[in-house]
C-alpha atoms as a PDB file:
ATOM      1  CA  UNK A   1      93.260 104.492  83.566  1.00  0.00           C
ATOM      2  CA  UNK A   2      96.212 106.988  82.573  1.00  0.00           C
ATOM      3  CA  UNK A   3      94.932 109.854  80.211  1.00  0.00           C
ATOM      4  CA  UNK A   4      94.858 108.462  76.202  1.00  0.00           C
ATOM      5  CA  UNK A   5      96.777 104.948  76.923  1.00  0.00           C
ATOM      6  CA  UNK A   6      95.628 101.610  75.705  1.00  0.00           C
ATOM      7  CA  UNK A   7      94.468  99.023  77.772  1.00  0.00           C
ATOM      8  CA  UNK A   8      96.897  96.635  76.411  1.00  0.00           C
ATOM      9  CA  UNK A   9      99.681  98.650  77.076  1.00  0.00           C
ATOM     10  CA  UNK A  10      98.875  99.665  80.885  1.00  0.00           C
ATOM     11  CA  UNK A  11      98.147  95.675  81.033  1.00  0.00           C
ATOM     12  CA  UNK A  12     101.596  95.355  79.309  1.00  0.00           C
ATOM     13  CA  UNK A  13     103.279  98.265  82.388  1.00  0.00           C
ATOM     14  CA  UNK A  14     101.549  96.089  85.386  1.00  0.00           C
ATOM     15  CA  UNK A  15     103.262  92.731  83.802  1.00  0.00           C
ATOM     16  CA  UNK A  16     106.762  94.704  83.519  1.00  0.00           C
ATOM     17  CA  UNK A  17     106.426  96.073  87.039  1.00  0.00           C
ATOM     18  CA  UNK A  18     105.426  92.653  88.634  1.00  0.00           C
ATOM     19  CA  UNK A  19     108.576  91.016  86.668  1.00  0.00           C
ATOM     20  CA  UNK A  20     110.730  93.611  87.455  1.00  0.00           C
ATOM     21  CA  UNK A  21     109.378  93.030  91.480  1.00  0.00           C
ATOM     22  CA  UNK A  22     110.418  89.396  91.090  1.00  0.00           C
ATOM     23  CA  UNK A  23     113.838  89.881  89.728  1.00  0.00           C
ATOM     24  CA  UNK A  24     114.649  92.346  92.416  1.00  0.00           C
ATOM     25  CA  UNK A  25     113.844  90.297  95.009  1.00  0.00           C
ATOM     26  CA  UNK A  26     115.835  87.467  93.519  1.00  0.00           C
ATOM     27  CA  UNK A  27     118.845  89.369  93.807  1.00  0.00           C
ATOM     28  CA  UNK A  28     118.296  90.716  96.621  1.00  0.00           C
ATOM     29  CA  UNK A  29     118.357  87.283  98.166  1.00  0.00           C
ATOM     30  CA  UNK A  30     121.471  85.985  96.054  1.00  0.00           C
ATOM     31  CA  UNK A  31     123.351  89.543  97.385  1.00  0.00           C
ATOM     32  CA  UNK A  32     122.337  89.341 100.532  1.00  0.00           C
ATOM     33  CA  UNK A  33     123.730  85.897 101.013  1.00  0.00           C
ATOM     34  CA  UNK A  34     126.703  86.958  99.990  1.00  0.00           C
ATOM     35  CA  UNK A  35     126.782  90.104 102.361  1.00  0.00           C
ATOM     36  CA  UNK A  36     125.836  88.352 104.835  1.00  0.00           C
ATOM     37  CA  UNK A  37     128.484  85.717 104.555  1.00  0.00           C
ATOM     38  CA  UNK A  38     131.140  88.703 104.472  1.00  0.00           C
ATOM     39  CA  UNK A  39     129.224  89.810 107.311  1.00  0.00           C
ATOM     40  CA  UNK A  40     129.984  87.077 109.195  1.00  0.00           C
ATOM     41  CA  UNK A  41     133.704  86.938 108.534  1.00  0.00           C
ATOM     42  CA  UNK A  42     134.068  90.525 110.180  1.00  0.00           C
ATOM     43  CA  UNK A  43     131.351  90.657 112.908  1.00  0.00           C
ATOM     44  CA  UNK A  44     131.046  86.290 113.823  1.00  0.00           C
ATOM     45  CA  UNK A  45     127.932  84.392 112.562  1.00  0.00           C
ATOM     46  CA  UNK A  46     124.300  86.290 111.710  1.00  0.00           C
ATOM     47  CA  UNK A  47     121.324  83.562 111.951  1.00  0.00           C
ATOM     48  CA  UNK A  48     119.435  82.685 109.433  1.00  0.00           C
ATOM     49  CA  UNK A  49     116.198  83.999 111.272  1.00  0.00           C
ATOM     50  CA  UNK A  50     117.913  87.629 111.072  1.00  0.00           C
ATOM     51  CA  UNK A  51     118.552  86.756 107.361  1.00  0.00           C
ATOM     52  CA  UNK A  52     115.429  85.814 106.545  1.00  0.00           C
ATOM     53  CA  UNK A  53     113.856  88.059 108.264  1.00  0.00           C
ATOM     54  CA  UNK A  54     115.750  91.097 106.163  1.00  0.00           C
ATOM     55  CA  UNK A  55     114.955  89.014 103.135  1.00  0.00           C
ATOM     56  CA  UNK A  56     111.057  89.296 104.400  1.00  0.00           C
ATOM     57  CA  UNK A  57     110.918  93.008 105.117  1.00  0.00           C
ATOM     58  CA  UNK A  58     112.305  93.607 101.403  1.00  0.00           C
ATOM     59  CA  UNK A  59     109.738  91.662  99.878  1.00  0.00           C
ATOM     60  CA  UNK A  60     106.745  93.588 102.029  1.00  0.00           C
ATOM     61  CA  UNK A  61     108.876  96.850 100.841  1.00  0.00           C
ATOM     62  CA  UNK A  62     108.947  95.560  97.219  1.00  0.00           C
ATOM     63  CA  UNK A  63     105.713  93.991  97.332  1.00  0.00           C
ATOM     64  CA  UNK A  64     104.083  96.911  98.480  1.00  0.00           C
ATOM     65  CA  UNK A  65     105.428  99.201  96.295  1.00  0.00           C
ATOM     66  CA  UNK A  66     104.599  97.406  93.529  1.00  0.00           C
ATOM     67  CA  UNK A  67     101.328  96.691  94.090  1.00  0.00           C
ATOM     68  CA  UNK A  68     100.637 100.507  94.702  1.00  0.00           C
ATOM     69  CA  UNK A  69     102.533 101.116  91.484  1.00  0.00           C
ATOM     70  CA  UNK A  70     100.405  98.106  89.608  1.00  0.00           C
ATOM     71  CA  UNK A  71      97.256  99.589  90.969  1.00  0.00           C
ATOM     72  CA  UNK A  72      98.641 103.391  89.933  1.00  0.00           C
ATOM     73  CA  UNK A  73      98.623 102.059  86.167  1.00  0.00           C
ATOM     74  CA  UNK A  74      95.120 101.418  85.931  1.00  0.00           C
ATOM     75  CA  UNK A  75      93.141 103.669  88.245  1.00  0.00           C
ATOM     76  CA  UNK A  76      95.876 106.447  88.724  1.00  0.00           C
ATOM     77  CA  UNK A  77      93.877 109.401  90.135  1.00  0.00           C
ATOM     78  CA  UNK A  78      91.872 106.922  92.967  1.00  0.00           C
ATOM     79  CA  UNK A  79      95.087 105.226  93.568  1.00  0.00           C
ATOM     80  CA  UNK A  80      97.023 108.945  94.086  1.00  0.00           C
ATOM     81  CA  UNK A  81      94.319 110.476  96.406  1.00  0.00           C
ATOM     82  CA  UNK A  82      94.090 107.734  98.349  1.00  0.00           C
ATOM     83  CA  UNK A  83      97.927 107.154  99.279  1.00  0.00           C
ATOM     84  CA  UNK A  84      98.035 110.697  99.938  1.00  0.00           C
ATOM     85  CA  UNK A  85      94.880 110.260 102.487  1.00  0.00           C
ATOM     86  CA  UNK A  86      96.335 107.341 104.144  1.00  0.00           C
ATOM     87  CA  UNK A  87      99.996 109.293 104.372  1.00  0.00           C
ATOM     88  CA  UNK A  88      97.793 112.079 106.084  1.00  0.00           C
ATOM     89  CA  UNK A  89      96.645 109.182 108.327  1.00  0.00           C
ATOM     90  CA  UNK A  90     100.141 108.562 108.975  1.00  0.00           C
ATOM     91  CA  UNK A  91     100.944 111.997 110.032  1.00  0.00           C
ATOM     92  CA  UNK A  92      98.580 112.031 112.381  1.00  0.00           C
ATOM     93  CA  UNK A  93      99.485 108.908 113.457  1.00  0.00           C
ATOM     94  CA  UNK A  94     103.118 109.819 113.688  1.00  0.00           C
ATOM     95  CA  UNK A  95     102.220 113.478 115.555  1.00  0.00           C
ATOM     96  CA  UNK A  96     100.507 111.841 118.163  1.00  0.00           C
ATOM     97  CA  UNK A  97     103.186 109.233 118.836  1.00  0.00           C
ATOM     98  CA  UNK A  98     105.590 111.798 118.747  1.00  0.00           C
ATOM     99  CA  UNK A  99     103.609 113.944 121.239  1.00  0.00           C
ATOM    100  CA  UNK A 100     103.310 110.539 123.632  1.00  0.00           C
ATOM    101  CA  UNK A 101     106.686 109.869 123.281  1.00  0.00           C
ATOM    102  CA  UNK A 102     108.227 113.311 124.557  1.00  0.00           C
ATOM    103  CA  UNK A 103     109.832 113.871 121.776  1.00  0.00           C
ATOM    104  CA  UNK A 104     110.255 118.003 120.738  1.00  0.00           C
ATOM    105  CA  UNK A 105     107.092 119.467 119.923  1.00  0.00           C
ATOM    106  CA  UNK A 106     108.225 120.738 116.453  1.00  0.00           C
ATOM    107  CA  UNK A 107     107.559 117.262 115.428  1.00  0.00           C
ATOM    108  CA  UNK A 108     104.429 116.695 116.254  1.00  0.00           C
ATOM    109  CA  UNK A 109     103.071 119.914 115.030  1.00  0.00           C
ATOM    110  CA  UNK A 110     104.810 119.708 112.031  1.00  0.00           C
ATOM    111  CA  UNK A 111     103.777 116.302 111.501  1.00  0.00           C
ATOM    112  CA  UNK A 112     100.143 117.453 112.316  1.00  0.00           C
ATOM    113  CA  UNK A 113     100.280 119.912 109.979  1.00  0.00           C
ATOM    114  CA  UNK A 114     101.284 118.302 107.006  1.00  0.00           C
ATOM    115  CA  UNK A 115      98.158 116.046 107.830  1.00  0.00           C
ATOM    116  CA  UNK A 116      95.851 118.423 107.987  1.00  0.00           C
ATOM    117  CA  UNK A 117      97.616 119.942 104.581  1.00  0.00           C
ATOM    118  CA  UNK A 118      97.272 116.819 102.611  1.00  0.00           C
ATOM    119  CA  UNK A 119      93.812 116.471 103.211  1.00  0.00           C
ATOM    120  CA  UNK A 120      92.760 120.390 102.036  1.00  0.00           C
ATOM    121  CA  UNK A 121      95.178 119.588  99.356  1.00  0.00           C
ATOM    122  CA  UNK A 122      93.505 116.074  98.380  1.00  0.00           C
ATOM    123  CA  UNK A 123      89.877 117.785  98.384  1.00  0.00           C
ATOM    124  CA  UNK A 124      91.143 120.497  96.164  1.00  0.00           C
ATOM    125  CA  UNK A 125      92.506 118.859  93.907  1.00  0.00           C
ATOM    126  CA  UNK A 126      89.076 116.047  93.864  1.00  0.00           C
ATOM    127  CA  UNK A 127      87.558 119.456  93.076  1.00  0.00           C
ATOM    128  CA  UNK A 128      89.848 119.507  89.554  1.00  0.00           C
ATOM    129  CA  UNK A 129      91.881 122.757  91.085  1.00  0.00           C
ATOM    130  CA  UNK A 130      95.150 122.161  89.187  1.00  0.00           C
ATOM    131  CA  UNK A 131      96.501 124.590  91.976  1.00  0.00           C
ATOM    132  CA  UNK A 132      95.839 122.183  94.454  1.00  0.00           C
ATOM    133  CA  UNK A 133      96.918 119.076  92.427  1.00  0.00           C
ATOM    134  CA  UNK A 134     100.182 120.325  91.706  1.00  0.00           C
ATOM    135  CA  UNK A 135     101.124 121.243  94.992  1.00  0.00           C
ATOM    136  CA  UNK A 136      99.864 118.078  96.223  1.00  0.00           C
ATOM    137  CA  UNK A 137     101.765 116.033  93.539  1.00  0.00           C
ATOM    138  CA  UNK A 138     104.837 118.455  94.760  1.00  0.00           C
ATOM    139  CA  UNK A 139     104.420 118.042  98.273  1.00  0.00           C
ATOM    140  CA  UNK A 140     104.221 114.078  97.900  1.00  0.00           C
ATOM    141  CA  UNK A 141     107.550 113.765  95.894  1.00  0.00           C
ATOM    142  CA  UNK A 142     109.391 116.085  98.783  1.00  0.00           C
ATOM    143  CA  UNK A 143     107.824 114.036 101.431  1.00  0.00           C
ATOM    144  CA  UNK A 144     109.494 111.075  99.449  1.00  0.00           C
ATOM    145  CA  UNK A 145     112.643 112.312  99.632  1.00  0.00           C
ATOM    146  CA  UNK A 146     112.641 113.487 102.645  1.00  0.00           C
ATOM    147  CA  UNK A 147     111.154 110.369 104.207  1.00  0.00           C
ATOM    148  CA  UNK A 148     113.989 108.539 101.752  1.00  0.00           C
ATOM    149  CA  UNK A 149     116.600 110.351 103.696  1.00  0.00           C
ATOM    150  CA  UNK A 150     115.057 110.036 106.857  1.00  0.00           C
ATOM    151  CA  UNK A 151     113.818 106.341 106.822  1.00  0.00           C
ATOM    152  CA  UNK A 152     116.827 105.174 108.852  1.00  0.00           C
ATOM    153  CA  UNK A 153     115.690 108.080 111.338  1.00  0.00           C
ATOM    154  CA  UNK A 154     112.334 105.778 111.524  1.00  0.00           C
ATOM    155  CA  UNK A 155     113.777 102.870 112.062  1.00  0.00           C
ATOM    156  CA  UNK A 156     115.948 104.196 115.093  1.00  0.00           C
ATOM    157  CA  UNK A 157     113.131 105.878 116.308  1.00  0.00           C
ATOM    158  CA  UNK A 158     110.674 103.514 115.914  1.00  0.00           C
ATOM    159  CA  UNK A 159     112.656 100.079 116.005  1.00  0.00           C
ATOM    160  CA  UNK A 160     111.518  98.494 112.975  1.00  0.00           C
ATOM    161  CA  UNK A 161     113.135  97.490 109.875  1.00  0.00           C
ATOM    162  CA  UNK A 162     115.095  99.565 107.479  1.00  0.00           C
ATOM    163  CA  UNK A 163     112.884  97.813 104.506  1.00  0.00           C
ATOM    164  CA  UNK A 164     109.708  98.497 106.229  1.00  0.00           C
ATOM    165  CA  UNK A 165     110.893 102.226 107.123  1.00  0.00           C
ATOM    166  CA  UNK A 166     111.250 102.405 103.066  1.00  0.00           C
ATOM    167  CA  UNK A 167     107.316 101.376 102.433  1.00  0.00           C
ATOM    168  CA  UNK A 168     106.256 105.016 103.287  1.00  0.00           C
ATOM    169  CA  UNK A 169     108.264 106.578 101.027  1.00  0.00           C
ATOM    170  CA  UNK A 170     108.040 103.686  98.448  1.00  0.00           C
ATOM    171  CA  UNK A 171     104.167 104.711  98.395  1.00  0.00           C
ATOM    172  CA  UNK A 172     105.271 108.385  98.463  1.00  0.00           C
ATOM    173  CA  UNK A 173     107.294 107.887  95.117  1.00  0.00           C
ATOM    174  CA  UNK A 174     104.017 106.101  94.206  1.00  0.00           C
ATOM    175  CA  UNK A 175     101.443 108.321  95.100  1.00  0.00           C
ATOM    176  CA  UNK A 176     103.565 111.258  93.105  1.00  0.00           C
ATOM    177  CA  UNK A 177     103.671 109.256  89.848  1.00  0.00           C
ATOM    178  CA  UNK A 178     100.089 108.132  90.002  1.00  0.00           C
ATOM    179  CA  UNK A 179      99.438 112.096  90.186  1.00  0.00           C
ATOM    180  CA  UNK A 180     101.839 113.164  87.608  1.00  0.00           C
ATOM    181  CA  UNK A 181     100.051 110.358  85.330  1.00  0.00           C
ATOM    182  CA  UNK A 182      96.683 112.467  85.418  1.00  0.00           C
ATOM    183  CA  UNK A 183      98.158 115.908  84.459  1.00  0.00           C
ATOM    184  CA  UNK A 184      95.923 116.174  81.382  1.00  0.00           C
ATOM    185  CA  UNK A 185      92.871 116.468  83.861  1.00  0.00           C
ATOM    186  CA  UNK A 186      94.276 119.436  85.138  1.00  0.00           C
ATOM    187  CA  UNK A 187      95.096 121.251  81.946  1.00  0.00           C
ATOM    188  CA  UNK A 188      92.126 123.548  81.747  1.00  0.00           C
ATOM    189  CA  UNK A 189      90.939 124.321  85.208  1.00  0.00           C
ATOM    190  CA  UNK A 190      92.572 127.470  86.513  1.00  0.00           C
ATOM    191  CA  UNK A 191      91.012 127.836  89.985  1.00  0.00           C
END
């Protein structure tokens, strides 16, 4: 659990978030009706399997998210580690599809190496080094902007979704807060 908070209230934060999940996704389904019906008055009809399945890849965005955000709330500093562990995962991942692809090597390596950097920087900061917690919790929030930004990037690339391009850095965002939420534990260690 978060640093001095009462159960009640991080009970109270999870209810909020999972509320706040389900009226999102309401309007995104009213809204999206109606853009797709203006959609359809420029560009001809859109089926409703290509609606729904937009509608679907929002809720696995939200849904995700949230879940990673309800699970932040009451075990922040296994929930933080571990999202940046499986976004090193991804790297990886990514560097070696990159490499197989024939895409520029500046990818790959780059990708490889912020792998291999999030998981010295997730070991040193399980070690209570606030130097490697902070940059951790730093690096995570620029990798969630720049994966923001880049997330239609992805989905070109990769051919998925825009929504499900969003889930990394929807966990990225996550990951950073869950961090940020265990601060105090870093307040005295200066190695």
């Amino acid at each position: 659990m978060a640093d001095d908070v009462d159960p009640r209230k991080v009970t109270q934060i999870a209810i909020i978030i999972a509320v706040v999940t389900v009226v999102l996704n309401a309007a995104f389904i009213f809204l999206s009706g109606a853009y797709f019906a203006d959609r359809a008055a420029i560009h001809g009809p859109v089926s409703d399997a290509e609606i729904s399945s937009v509608r679907i890849a929002f809720a696995a965005f939200s849904g995700l998210t949230a879940l990673a955000a309800c699970a932040a709330v009451f075990r922040p500093r296994i929930v933080g580690h571990a999202l940046a562990l499986l976004m090193s995962i991804a790297a990886f991942i990514g560097a070696a599809a990159g490499y197989n692809k024939g895409l520029h090597i500046v990818l790959p390596v780059a990708l490889g190496l912020v792998g291999v950097m999030l998981d010295l920087l997730v070991w040193k900061s399980l070690e209570k080094s606030r130097a490697g917690w902070s940059f951790l919790a730093g690096m995570l929030g620029v990798l969630a902007v720049v994966m923001l930004f880049g997330s239609t990037k992805v989905r070109n690339i990769t051919g998925i979704g825009l929504w499900y391009a969003m889930i990394i850095p929807g966990l990225l965002a996550v990951a950073t807060a869950a961090l940020a939420m265990i601060r105090k534990q870093y307040r005295d260690s200066a190695a």
